[in-house]
C-alpha atoms as a PDB file:
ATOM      1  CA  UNK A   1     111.401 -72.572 223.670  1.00  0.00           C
ATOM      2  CA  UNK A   2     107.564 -73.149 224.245  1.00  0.00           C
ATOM      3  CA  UNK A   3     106.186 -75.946 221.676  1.00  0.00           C
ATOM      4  CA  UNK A   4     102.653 -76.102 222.672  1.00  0.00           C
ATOM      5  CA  UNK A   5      99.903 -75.130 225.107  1.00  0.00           C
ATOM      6  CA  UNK A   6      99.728 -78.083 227.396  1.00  0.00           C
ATOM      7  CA  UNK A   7      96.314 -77.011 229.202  1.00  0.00           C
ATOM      8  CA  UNK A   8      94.234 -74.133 230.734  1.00  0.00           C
ATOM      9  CA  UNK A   9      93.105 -73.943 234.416  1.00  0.00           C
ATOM     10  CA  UNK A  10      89.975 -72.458 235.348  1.00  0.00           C
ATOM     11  CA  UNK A  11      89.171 -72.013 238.909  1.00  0.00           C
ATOM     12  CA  UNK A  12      85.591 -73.967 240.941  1.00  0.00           C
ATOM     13  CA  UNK A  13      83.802 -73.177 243.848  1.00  0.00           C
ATOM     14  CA  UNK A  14      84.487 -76.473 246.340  1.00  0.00           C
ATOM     15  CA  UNK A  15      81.511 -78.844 246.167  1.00  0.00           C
ATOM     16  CA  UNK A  16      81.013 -77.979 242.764  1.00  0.00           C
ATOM     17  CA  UNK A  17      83.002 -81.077 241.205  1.00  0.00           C
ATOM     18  CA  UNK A  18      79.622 -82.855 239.643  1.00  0.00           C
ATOM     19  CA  UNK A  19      77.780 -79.783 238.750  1.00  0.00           C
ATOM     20  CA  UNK A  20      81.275 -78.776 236.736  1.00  0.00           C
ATOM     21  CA  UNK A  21      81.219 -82.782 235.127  1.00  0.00           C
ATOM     22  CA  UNK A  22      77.633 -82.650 233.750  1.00  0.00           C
ATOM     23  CA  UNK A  23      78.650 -79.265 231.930  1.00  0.00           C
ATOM     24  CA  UNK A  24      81.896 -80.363 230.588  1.00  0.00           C
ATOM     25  CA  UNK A  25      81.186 -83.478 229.566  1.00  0.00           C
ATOM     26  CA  UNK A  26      77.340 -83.877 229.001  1.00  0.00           C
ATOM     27  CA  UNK A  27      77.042 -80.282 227.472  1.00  0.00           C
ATOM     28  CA  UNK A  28      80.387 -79.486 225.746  1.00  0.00           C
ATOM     29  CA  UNK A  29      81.021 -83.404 225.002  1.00  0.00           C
ATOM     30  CA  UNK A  30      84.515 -83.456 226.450  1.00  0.00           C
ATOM     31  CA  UNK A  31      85.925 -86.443 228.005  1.00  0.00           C
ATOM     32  CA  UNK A  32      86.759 -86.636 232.249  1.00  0.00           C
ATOM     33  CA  UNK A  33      90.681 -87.676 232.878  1.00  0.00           C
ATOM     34  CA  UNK A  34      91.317 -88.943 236.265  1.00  0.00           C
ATOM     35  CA  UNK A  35      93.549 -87.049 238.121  1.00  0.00           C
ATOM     36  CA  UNK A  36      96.988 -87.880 239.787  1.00  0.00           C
ATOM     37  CA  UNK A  37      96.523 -89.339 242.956  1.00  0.00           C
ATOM     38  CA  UNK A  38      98.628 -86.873 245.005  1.00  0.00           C
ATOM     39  CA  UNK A  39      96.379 -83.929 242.814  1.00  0.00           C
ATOM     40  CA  UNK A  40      92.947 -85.804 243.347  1.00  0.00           C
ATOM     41  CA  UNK A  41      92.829 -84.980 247.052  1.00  0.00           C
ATOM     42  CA  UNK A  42      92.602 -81.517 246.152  1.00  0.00           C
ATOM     43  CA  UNK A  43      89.346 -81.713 244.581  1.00  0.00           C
ATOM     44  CA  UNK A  44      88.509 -80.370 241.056  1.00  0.00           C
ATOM     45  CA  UNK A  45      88.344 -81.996 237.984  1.00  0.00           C
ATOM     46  CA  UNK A  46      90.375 -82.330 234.902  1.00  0.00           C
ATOM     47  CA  UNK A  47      89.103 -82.312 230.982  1.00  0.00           C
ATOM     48  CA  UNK A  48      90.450 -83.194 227.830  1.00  0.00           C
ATOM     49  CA  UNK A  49      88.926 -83.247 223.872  1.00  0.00           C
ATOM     50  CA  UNK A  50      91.236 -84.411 221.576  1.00  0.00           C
ATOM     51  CA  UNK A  51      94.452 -82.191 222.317  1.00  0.00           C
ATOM     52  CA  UNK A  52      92.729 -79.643 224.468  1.00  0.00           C
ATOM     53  CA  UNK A  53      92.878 -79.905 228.130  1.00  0.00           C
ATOM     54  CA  UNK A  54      91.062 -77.499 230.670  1.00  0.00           C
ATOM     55  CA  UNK A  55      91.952 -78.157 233.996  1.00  0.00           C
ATOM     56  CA  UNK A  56      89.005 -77.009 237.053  1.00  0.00           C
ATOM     57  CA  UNK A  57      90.584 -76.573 240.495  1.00  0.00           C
ATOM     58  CA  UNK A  58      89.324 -75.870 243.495  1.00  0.00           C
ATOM     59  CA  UNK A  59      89.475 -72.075 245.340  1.00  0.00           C
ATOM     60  CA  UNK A  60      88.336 -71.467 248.696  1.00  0.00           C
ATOM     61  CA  UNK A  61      87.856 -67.428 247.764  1.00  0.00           C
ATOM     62  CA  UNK A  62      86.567 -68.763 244.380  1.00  0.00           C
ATOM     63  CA  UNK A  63      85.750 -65.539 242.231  1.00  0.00           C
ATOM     64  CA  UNK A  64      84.518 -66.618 238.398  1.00  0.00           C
ATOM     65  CA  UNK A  65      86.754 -65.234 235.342  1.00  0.00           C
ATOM     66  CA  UNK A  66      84.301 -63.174 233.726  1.00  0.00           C
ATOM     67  CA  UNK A  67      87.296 -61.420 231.133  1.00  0.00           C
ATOM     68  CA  UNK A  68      89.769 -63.803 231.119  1.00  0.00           C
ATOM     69  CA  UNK A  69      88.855 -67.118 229.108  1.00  0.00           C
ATOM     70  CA  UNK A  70      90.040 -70.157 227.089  1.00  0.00           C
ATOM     71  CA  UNK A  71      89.341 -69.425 223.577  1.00  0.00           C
ATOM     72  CA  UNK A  72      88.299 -72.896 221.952  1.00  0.00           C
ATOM     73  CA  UNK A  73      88.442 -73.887 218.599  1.00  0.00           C
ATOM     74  CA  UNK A  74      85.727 -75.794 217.317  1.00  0.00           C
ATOM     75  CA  UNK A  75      84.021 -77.203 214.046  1.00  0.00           C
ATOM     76  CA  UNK A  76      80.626 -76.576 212.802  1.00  0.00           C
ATOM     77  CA  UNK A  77      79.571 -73.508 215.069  1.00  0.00           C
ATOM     78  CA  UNK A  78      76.477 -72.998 214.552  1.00  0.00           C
ATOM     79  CA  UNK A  79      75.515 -77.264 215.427  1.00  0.00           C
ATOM     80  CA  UNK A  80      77.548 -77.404 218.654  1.00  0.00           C
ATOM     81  CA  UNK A  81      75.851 -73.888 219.793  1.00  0.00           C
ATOM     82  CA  UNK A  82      72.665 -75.205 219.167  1.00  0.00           C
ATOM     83  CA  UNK A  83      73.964 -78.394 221.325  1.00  0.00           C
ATOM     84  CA  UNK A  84      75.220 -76.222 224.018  1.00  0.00           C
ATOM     85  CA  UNK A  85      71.332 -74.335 223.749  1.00  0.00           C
ATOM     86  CA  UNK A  86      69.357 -77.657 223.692  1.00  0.00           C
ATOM     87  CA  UNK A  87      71.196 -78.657 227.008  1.00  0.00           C
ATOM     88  CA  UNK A  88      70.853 -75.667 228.856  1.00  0.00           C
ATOM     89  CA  UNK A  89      73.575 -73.194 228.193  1.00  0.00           C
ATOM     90  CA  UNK A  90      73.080 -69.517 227.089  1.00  0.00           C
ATOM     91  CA  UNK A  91      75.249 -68.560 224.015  1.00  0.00           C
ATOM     92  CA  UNK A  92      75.872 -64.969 223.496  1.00  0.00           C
ATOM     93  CA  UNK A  93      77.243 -64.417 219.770  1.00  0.00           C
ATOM     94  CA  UNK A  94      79.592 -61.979 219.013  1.00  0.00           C
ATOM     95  CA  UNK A  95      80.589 -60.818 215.494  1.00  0.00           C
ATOM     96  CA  UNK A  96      83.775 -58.356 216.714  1.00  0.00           C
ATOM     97  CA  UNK A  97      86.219 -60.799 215.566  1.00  0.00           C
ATOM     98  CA  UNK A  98      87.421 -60.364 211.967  1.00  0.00           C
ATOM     99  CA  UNK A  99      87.757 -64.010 210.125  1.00  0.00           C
ATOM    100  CA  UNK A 100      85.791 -66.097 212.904  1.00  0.00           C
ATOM    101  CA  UNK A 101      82.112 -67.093 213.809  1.00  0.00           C
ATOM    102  CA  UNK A 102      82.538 -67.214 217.588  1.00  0.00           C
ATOM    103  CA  UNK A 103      80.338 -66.904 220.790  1.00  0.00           C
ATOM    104  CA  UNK A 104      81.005 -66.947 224.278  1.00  0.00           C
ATOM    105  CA  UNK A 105      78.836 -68.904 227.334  1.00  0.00           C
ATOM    106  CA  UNK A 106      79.637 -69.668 230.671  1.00  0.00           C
ATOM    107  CA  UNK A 107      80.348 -72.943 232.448  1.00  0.00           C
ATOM    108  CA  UNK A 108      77.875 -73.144 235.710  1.00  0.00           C
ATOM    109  CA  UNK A 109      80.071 -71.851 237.888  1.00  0.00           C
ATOM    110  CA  UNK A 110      80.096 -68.449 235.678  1.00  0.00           C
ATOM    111  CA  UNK A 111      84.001 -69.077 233.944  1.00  0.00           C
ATOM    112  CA  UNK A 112      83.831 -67.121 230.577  1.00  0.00           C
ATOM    113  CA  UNK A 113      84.362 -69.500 227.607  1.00  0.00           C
ATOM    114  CA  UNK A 114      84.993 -68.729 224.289  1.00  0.00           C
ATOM    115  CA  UNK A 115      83.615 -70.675 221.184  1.00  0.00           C
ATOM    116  CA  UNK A 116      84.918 -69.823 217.699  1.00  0.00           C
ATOM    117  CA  UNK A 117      85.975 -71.093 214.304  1.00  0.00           C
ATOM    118  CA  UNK A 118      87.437 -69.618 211.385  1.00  0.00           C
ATOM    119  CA  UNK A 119      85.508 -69.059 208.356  1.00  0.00           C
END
């Protein structure tokens, strides 16, 4: 029986380890966890905000997931997309979604990311 979602992995360009920290933690505000040892010399990095992990490993043939995304729950919308705008990041809104305020951006190595709350 599955009980919870224990993280998502996205995939990184190698070398792009301290472009991906600045994004995930000085734009979206999450926090870095160090990775296992035996994991670490694999490269990549590994994120966590409260229960949510999202995982960034390293692909030699690295091809950005443009469709496929983590869909990320988050409070007070409209403050943390103007945080994510006055750092940078392009927010696209998107109104499709019955229930929700939600947009979508992309981290900077073009991952699709998905931003909504319920209202």
């Amino acid at each position: 029986m599955i009980t919870a979602l224990d993280h998502v992995q996205l995939a990184a360009p190698p070398g792009s380890e301290e472009r991906l920290r600045a994004y995930y933690v000085d734009v979206l505000g999450m926090t870095e966890v160090p990775k296992p040892p035996g994991l670490a010399r694999r490269g990549g990095c590994w994120f966590r905000a409260g229960a949510v992990q999202l995982h960034l490993g390293i692909e030699e043939d690295f091809r950005a997931a443009r469709k496929a995304h983590p869909g990320l729950r988050v409070t007070g919308i409209d403050a943390y997309a103007a945080r994510l705008e006055a750092r940078g990041a392009s927010v696209v809104w998107d109104s499709a979604l019955p229930g929700h305020q939600r947009f979508y951006a992309q981290d900077p190595v073009g991952n699709r990311l998905e931003f909504l709350e319920p209202v």
